[in-house]
PDB file of N, CA and C in Angstrom:
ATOM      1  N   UNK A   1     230.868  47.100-113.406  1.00  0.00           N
ATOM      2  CA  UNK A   1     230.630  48.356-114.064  1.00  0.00           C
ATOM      3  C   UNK A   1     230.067  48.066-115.448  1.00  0.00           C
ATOM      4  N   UNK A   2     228.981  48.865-115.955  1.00  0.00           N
ATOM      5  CA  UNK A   2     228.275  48.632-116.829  1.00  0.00           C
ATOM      6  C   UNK A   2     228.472  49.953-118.353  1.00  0.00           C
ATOM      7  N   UNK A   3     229.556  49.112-119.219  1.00  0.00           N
ATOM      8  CA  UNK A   3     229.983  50.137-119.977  1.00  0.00           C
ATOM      9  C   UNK A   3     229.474  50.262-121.317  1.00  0.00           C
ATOM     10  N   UNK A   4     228.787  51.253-121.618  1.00  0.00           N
ATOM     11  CA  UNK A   4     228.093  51.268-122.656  1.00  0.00           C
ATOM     12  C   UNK A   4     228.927  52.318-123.900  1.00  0.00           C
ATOM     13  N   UNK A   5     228.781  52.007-124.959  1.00  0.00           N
ATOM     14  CA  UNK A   5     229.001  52.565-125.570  1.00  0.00           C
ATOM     15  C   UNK A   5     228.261  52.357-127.346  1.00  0.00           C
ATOM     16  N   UNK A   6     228.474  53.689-128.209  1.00  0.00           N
ATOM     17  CA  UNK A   6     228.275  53.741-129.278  1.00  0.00           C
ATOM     18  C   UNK A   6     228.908  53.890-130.748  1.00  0.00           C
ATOM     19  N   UNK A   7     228.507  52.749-131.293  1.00  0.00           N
ATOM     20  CA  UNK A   7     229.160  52.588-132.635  1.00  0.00           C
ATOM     21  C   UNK A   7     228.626  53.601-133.854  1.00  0.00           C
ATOM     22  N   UNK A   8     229.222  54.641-134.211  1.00  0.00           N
ATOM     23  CA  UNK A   8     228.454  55.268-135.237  1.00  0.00           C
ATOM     24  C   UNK A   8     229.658  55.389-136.623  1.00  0.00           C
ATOM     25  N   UNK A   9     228.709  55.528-137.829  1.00  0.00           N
ATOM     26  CA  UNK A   9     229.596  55.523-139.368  1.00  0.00           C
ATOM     27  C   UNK A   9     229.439  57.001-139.751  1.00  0.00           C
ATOM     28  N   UNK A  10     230.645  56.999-139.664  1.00  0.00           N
ATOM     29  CA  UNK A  10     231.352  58.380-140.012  1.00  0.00           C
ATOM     30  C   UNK A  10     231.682  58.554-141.683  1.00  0.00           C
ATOM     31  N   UNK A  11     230.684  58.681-142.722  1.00  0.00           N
ATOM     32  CA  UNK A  11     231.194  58.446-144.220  1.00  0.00           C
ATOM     33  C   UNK A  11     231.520  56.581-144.056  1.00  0.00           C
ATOM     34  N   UNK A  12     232.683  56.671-144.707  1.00  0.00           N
ATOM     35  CA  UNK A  12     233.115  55.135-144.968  1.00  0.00           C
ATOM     36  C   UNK A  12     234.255  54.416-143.676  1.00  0.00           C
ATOM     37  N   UNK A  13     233.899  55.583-142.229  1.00  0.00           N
ATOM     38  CA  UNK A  13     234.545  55.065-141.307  1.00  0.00           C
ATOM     39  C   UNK A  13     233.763  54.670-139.886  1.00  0.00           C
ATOM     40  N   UNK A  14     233.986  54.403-138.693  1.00  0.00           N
ATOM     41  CA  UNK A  14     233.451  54.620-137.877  1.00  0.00           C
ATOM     42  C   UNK A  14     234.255  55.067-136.439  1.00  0.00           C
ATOM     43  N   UNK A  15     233.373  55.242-135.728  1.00  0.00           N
ATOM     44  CA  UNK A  15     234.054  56.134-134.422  1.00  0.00           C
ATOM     45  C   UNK A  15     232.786  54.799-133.197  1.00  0.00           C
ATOM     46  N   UNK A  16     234.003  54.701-132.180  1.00  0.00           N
ATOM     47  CA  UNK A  16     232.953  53.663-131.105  1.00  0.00           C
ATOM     48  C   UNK A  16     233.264  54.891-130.022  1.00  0.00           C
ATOM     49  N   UNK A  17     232.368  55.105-129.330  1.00  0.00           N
ATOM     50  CA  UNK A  17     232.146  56.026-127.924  1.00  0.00           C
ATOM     51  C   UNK A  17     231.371  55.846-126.674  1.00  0.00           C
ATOM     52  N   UNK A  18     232.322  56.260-125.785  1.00  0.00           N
ATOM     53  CA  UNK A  18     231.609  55.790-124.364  1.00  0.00           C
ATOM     54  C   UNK A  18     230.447  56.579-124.667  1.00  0.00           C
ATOM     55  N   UNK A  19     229.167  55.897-124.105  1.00  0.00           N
ATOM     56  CA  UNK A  19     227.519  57.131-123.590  1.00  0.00           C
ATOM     57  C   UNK A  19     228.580  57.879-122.907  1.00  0.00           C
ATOM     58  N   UNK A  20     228.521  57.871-121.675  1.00  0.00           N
ATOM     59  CA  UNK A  20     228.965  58.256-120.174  1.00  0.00           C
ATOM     60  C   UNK A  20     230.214  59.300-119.853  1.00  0.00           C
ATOM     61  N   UNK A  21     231.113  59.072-121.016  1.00  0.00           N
ATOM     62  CA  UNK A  21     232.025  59.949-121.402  1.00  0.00           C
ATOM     63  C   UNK A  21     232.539  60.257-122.510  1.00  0.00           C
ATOM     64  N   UNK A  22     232.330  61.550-123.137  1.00  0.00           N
ATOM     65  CA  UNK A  22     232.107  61.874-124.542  1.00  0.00           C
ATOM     66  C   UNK A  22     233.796  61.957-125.525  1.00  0.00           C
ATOM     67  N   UNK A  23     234.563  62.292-123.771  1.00  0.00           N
ATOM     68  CA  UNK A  23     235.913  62.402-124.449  1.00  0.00           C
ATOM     69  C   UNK A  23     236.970  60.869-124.578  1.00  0.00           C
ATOM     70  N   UNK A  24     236.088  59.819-124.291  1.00  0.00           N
ATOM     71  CA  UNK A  24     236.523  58.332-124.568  1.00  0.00           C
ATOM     72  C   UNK A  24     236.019  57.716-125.936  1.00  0.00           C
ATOM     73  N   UNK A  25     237.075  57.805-126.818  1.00  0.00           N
ATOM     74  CA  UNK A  25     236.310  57.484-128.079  1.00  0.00           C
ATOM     75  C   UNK A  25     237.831  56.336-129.052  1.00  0.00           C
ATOM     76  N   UNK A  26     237.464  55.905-129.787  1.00  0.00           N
ATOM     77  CA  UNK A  26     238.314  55.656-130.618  1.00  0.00           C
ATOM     78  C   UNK A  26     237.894  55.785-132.232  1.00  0.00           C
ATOM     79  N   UNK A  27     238.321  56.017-133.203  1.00  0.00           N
ATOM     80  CA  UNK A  27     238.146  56.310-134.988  1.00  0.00           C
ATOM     81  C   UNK A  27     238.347  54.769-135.529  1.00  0.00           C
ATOM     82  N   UNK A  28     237.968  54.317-135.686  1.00  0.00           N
ATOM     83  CA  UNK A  28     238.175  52.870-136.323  1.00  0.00           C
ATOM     84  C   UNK A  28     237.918  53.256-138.565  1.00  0.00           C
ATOM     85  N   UNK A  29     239.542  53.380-138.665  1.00  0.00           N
ATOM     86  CA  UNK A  29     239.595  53.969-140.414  1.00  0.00           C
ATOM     87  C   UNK A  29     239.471  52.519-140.947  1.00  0.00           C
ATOM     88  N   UNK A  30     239.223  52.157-141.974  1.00  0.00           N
ATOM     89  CA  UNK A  30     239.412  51.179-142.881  1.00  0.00           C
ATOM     90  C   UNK A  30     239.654  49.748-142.313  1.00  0.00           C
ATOM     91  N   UNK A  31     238.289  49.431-141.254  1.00  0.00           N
ATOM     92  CA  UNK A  31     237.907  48.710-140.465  1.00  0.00           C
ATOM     93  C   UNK A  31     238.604  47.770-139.735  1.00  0.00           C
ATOM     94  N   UNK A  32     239.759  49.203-139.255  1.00  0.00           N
ATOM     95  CA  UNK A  32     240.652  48.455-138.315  1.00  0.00           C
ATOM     96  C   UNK A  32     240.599  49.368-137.373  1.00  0.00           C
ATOM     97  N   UNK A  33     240.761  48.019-135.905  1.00  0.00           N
ATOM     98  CA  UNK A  33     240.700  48.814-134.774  1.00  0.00           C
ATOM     99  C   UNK A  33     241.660  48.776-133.448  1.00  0.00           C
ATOM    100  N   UNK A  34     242.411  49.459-133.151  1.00  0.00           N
ATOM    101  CA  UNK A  34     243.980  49.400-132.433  1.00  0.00           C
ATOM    102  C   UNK A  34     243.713  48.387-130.758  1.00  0.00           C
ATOM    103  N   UNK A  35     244.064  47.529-130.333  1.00  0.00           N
ATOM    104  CA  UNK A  35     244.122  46.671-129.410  1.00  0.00           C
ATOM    105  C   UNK A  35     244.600  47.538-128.161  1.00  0.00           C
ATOM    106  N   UNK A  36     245.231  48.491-129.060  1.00  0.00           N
ATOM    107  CA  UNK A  36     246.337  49.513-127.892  1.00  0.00           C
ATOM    108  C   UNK A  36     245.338  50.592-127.151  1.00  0.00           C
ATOM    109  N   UNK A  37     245.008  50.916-128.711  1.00  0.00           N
ATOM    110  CA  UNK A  37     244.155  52.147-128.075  1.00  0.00           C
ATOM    111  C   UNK A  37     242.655  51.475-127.055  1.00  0.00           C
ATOM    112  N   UNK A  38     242.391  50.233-127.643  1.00  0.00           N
ATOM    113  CA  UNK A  38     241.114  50.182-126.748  1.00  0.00           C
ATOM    114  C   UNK A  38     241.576  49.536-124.890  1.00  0.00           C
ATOM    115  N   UNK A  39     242.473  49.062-124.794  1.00  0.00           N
ATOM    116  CA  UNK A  39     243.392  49.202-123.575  1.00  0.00           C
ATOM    117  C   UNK A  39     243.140  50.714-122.869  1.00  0.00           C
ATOM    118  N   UNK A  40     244.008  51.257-123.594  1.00  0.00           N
ATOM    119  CA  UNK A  40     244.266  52.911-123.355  1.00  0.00           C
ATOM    120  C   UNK A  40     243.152  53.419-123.034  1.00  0.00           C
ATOM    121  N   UNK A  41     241.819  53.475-124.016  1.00  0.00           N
ATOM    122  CA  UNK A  41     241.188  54.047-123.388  1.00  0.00           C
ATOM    123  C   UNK A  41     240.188  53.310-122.637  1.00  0.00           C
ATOM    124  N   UNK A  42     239.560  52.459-122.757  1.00  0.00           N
ATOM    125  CA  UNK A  42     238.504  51.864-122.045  1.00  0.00           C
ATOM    126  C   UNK A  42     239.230  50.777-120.846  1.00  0.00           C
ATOM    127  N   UNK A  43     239.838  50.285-120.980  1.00  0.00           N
ATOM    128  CA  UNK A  43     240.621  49.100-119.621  1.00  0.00           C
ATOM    129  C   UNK A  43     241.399  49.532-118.489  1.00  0.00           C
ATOM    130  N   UNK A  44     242.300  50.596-119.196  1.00  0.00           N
ATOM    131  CA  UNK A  44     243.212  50.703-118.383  1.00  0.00           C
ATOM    132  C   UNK A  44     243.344  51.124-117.132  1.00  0.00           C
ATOM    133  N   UNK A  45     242.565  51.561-116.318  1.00  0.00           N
ATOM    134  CA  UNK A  45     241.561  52.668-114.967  1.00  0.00           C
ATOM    135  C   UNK A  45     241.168  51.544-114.437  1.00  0.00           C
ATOM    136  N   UNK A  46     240.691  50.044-114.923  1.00  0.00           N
ATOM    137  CA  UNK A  46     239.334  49.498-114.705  1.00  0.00           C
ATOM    138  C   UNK A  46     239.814  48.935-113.581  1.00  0.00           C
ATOM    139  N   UNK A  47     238.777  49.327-112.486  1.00  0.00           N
ATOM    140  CA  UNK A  47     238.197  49.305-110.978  1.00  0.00           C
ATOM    141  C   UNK A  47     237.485  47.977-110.391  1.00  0.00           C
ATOM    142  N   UNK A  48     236.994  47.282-111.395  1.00  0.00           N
ATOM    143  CA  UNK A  48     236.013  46.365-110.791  1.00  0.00           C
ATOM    144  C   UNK A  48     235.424  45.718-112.410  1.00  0.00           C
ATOM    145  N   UNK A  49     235.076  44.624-112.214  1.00  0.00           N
ATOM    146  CA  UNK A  49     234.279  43.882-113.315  1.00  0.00           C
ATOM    147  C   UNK A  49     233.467  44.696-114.049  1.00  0.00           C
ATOM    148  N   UNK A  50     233.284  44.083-115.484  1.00  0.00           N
ATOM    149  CA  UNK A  50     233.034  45.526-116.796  1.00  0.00           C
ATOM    150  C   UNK A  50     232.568  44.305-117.388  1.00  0.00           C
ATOM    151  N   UNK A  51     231.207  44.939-117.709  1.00  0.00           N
ATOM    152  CA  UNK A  51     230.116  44.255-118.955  1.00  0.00           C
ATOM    153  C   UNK A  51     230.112  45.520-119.875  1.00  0.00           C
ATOM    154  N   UNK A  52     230.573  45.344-121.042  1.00  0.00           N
ATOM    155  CA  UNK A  52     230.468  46.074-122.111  1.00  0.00           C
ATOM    156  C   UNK A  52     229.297  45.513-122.945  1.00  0.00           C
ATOM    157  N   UNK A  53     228.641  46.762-123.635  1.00  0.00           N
ATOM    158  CA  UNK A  53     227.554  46.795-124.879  1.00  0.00           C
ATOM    159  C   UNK A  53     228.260  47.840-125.576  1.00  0.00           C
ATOM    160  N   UNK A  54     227.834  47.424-126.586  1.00  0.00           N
ATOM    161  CA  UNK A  54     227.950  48.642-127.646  1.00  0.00           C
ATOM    162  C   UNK A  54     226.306  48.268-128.477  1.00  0.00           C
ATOM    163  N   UNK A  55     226.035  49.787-128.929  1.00  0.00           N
ATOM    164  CA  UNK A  55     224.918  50.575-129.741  1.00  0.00           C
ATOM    165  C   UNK A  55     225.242  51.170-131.089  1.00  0.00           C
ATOM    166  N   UNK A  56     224.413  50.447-132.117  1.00  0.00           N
ATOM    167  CA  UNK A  56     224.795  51.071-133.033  1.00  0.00           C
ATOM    168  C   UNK A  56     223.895  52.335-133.239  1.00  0.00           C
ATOM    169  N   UNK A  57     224.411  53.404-133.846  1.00  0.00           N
ATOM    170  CA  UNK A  57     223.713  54.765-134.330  1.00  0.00           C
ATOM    171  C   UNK A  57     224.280  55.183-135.409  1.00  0.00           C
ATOM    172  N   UNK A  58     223.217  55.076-136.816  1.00  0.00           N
ATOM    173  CA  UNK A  58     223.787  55.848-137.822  1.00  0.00           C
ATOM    174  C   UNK A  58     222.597  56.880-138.080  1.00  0.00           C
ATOM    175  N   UNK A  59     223.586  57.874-138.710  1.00  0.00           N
ATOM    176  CA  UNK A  59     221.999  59.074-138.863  1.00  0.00           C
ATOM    177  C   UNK A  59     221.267  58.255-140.165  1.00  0.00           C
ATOM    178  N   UNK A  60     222.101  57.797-141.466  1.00  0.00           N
ATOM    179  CA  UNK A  60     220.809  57.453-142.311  1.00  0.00           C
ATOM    180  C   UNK A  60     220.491  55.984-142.260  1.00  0.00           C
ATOM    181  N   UNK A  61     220.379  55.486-142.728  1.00  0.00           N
ATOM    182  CA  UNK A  61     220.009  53.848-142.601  1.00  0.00           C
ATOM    183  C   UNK A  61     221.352  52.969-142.311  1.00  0.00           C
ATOM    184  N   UNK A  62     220.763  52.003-141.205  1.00  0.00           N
ATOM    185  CA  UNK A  62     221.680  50.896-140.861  1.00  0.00           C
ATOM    186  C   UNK A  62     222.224  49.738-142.502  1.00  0.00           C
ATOM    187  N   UNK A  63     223.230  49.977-142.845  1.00  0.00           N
ATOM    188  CA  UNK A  63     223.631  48.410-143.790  1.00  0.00           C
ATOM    189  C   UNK A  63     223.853  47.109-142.435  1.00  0.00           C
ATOM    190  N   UNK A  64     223.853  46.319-143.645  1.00  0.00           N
ATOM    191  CA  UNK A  64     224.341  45.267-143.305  1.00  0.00           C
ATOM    192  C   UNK A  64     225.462  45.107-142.750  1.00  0.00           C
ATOM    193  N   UNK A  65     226.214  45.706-143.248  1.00  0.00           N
ATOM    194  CA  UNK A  65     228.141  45.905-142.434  1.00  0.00           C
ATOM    195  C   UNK A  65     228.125  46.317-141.336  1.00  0.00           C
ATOM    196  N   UNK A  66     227.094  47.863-141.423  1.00  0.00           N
ATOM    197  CA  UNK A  66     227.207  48.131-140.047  1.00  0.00           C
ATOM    198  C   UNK A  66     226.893  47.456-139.153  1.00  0.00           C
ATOM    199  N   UNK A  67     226.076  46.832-139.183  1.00  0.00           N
ATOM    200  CA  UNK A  67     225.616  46.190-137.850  1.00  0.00           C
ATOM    201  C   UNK A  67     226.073  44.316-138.279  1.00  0.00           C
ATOM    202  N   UNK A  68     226.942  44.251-139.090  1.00  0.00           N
ATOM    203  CA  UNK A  68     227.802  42.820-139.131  1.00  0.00           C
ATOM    204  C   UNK A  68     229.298  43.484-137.941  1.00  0.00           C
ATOM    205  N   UNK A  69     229.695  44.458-138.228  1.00  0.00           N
ATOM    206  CA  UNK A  69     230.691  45.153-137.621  1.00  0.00           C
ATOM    207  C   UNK A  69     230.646  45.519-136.125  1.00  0.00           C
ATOM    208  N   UNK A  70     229.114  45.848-135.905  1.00  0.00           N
ATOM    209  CA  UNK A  70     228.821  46.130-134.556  1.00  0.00           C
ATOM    210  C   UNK A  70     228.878  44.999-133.760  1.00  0.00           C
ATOM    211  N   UNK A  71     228.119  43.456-134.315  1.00  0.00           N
ATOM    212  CA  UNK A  71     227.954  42.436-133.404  1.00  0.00           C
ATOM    213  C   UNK A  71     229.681  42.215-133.404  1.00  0.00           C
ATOM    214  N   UNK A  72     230.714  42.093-134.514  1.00  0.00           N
ATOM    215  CA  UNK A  72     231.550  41.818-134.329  1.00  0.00           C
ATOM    216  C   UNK A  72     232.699  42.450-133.068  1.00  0.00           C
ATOM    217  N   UNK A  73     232.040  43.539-132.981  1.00  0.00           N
ATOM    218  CA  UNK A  73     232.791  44.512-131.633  1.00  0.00           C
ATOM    219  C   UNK A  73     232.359  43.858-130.441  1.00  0.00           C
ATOM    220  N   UNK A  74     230.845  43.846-130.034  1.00  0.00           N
ATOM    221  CA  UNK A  74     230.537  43.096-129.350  1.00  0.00           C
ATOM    222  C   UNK A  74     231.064  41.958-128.700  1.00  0.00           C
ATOM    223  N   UNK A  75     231.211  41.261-130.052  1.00  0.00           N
ATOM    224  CA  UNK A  75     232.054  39.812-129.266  1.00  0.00           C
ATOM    225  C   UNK A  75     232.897  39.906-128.965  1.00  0.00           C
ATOM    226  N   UNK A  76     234.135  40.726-129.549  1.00  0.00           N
ATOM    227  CA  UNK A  76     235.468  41.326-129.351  1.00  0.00           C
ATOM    228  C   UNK A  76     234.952  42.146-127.513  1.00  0.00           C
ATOM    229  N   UNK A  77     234.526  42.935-127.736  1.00  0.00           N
ATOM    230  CA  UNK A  77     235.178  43.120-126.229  1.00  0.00           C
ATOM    231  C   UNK A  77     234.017  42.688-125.429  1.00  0.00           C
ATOM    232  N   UNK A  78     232.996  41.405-125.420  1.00  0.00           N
ATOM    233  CA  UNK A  78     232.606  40.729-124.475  1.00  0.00           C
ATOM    234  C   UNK A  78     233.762  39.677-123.851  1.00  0.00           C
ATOM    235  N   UNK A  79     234.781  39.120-124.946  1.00  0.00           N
ATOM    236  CA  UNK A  79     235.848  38.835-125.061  1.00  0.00           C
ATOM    237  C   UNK A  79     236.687  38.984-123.502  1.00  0.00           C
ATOM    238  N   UNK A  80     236.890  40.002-124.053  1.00  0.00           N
ATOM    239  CA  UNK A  80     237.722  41.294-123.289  1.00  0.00           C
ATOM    240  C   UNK A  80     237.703  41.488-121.934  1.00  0.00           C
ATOM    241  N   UNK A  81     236.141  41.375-121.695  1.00  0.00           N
ATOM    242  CA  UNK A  81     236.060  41.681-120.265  1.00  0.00           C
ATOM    243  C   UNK A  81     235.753  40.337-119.520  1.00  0.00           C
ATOM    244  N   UNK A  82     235.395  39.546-120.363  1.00  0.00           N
ATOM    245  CA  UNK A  82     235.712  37.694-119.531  1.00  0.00           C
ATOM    246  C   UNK A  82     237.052  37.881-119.476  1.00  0.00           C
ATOM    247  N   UNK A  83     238.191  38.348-119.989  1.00  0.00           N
ATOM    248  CA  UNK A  83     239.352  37.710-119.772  1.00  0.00           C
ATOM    249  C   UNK A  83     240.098  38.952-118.971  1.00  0.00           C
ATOM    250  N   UNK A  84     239.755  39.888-118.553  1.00  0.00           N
ATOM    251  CA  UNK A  84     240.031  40.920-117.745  1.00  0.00           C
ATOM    252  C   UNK A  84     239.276  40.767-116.403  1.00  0.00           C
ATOM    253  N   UNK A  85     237.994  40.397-116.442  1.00  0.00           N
ATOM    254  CA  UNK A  85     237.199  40.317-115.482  1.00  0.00           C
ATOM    255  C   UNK A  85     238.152  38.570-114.678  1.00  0.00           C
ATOM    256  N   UNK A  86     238.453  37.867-115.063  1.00  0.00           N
ATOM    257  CA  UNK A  86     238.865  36.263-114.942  1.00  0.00           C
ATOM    258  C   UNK A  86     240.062  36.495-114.283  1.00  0.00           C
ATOM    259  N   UNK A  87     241.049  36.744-114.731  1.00  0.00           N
ATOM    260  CA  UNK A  87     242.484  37.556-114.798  1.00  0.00           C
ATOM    261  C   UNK A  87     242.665  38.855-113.546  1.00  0.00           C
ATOM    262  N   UNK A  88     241.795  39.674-113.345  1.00  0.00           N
ATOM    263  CA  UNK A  88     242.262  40.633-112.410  1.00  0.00           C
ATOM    264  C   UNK A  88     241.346  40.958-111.533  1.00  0.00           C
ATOM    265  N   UNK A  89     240.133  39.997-111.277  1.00  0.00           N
ATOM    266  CA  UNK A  89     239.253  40.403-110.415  1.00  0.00           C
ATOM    267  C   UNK A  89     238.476  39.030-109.805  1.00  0.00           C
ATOM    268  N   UNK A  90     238.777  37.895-110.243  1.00  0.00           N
ATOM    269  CA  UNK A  90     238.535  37.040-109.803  1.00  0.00           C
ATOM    270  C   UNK A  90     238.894  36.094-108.028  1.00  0.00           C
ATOM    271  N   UNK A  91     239.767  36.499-108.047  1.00  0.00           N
ATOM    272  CA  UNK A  91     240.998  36.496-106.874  1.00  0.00           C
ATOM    273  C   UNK A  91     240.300  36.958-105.768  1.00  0.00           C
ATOM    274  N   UNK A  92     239.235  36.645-105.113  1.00  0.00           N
ATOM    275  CA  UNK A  92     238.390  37.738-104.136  1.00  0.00           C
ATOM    276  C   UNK A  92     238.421  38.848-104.246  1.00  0.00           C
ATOM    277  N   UNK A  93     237.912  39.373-105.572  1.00  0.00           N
ATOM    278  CA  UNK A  93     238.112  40.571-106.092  1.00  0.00           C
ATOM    279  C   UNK A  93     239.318  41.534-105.977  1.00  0.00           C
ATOM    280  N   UNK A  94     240.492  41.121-105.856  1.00  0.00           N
ATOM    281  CA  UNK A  94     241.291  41.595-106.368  1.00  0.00           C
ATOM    282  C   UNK A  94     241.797  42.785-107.088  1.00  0.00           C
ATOM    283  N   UNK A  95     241.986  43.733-107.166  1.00  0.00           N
ATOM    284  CA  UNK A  95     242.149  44.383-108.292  1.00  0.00           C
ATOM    285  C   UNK A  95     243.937  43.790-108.324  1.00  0.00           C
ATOM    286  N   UNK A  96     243.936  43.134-109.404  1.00  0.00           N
ATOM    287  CA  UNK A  96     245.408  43.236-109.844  1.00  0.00           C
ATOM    288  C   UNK A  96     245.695  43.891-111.187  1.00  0.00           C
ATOM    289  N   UNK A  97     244.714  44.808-112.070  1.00  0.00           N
ATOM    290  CA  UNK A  97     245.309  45.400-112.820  1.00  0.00           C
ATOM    291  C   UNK A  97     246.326  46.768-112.282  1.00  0.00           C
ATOM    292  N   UNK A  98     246.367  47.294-111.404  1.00  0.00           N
ATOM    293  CA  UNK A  98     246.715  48.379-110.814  1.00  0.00           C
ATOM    294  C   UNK A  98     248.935  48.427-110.764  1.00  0.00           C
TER     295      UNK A  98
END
């Protein structure tokens, strides 16, 4: 499954969001971002092997942070889904998160 989502700066915060589903989101305040909540919302359902992207979108100009912050998500949950994808679907596809 091919999960895309978007990083956008909210003032001095940001919000990451599924494309695909508008009501899957998390607020990332004072550039911290909950391990729990991204479980909760993006993993926890998961059906079958997951390649995550994330997109950055700001309405006025990209900084440097932002998009130091974006690759850093990136790696974080490319992370994520090697070790979810390894772990619960490897097994002749398996689903053992369930």
């Amino acid at each position: 499954m091919k999960r895309q989502l978007v990083l956008m700066r909210i003032e001095s915060n940001y919000m990451l969001k599924s494309k695909d589903d508008k009501e899957k989101y998390i607020k990332i305040e004072n550039n911290i971002i909950s391990g729990q909540d991204i479980y909760e919302i993006f993993y926890k359902n998961t059906k079958e092997k997951s390649e995550t992207t994330i997109e950055l979108k700001c309405d006025n100009t990209e900084t440097q942070t932002d998009k130091i912050i974006c690759q850093q998500l990136n790696n974080l949950f490319q992370k994520i889904d090697k070790e979810v994808n390894e772990n619960c679907f490897d097994n002749k596809n398996e689903n053992l998160n369930e």
